[in-house]
N, C-alpha and C. Protein backbone atom coordinates (compact mmCIF):
# COMPACT_ATOMS: atom_id res chain seq x y z
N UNK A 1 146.80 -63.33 71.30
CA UNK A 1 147.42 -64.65 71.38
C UNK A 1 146.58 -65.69 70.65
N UNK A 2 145.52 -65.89 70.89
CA UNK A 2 143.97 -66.08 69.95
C UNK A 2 144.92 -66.21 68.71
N UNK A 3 144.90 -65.37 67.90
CA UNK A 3 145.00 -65.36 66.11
C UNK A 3 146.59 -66.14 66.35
N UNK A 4 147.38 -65.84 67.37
CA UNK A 4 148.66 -66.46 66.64
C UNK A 4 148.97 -68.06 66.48
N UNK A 5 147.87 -69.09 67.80
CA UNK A 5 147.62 -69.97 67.60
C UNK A 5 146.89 -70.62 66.48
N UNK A 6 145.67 -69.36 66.35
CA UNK A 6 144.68 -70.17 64.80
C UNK A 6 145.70 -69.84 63.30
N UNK A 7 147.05 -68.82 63.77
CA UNK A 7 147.68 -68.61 62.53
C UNK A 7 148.51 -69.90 62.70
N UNK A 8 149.07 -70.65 63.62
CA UNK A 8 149.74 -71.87 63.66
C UNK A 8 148.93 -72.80 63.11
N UNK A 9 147.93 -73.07 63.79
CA UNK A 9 146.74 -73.97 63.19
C UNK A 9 146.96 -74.39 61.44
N UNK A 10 146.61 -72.82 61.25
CA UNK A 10 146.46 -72.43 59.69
C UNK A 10 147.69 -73.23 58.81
N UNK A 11 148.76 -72.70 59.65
CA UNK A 11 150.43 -72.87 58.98
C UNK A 11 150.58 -74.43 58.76
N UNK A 12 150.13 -74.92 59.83
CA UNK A 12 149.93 -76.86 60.07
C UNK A 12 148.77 -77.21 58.76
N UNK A 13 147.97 -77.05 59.30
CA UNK A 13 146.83 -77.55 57.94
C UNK A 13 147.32 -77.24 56.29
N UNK A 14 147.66 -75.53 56.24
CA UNK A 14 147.91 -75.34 54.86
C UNK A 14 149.71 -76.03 54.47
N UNK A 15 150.18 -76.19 55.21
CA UNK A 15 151.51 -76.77 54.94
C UNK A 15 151.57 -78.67 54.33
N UNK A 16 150.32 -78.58 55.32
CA UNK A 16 150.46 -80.54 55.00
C UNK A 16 149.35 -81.03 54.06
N UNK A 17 148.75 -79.87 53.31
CA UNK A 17 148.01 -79.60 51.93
C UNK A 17 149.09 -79.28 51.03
N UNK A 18 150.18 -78.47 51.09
CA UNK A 18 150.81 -78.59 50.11
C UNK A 18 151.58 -79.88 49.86
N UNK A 19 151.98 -80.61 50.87
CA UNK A 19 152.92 -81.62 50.69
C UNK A 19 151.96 -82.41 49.82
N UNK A 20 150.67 -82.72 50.64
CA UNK A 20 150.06 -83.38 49.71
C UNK A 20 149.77 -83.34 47.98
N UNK A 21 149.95 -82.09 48.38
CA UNK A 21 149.37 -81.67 46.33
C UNK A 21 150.57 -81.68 45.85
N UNK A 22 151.91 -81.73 46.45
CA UNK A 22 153.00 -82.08 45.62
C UNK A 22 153.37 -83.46 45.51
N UNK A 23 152.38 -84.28 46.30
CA UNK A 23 152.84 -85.61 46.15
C UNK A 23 151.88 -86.52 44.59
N UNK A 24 151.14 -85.13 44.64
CA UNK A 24 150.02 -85.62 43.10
C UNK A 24 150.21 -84.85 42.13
N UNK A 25 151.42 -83.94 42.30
CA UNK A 25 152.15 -83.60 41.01
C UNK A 25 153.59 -83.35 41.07
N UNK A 26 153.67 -85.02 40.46
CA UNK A 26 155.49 -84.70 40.78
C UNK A 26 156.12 -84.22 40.02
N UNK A 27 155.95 -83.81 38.54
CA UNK A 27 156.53 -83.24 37.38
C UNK A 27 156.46 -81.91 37.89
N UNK A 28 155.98 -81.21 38.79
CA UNK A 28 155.76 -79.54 38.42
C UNK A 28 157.03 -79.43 39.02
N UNK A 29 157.35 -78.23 38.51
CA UNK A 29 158.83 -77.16 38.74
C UNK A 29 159.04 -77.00 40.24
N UNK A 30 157.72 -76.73 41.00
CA UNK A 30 158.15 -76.14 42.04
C UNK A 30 158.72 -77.21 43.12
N UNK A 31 159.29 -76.87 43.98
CA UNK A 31 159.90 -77.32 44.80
C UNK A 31 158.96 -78.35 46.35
N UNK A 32 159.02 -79.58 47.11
CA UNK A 32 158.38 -79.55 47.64
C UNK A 32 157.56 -78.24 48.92
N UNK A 33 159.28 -78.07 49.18
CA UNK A 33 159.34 -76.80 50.53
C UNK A 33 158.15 -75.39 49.80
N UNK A 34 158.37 -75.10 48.62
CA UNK A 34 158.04 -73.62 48.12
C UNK A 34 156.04 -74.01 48.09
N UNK A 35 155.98 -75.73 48.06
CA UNK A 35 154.67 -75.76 47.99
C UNK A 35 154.21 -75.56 49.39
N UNK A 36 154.79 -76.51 50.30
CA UNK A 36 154.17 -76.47 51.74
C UNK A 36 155.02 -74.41 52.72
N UNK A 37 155.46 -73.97 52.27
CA UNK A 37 155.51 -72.73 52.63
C UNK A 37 154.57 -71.62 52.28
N UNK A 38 154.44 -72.17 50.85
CA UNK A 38 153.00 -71.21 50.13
C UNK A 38 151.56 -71.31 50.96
N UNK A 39 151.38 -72.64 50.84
CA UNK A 39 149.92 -73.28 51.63
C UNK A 39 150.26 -72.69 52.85
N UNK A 40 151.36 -72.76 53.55
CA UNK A 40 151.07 -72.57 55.12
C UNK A 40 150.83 -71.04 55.19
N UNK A 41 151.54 -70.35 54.57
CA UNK A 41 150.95 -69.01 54.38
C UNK A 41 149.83 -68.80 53.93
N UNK A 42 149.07 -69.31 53.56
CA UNK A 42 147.76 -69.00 52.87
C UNK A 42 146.93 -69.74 53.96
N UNK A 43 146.89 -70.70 54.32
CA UNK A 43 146.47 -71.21 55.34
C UNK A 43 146.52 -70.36 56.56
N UNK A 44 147.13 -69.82 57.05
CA UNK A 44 147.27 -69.09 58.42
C UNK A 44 146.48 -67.51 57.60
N UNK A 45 146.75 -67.10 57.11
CA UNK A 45 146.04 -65.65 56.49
C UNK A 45 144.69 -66.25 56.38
N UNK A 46 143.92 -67.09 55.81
CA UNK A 46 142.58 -67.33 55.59
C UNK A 46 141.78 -67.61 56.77
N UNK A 47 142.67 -68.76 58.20
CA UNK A 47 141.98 -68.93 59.09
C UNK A 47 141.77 -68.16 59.63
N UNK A 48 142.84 -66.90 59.77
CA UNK A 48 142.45 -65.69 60.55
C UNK A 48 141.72 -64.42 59.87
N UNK A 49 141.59 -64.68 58.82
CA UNK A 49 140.60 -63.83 57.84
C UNK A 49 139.54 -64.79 58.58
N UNK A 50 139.24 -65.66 58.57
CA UNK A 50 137.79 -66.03 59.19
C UNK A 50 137.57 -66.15 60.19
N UNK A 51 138.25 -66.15 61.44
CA UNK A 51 137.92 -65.65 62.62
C UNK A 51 137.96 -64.60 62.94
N UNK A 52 138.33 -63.48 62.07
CA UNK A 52 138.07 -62.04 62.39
C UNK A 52 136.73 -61.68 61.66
N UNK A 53 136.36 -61.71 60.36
CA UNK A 53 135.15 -62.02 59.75
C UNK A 53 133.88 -62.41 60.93
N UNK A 54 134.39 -64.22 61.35
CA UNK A 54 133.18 -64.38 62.48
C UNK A 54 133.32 -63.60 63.70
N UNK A 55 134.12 -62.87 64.58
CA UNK A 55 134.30 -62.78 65.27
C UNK A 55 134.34 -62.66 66.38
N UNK A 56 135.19 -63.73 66.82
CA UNK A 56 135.67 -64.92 67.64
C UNK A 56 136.55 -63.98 68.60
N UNK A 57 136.78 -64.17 69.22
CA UNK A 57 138.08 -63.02 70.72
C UNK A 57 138.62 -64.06 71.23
């Protein structure tokens, strides 16, 4: 239950990094959603790559 909260965590932080980086490039192709879906996925995989790395229970 541990990782599925720090994978929420992750999904929150890396999601509202993408919005941001699409708000400082508004010409690119991609879409806002495809940015903050990407980040939140990458965000939730990394935080829990590093609490398994440190590991945290």
């Amino acid at each position: 239950m541990r990782y599925v909260k720090l994978g929420i965590v992750g999904a929150v932080i890396g999601g509202f990094a993408g919005w941001i980086i699409h708000t400082f490039e508004p010409t690119s192709t991609i879409t806002p959603l495809e940015y903050t879906l990407g980040f939140a996925i990458i965000g939730a995989i990394v935080i829990n790559l590093t609490a398994l790395m440190v590991g945290t229970n």
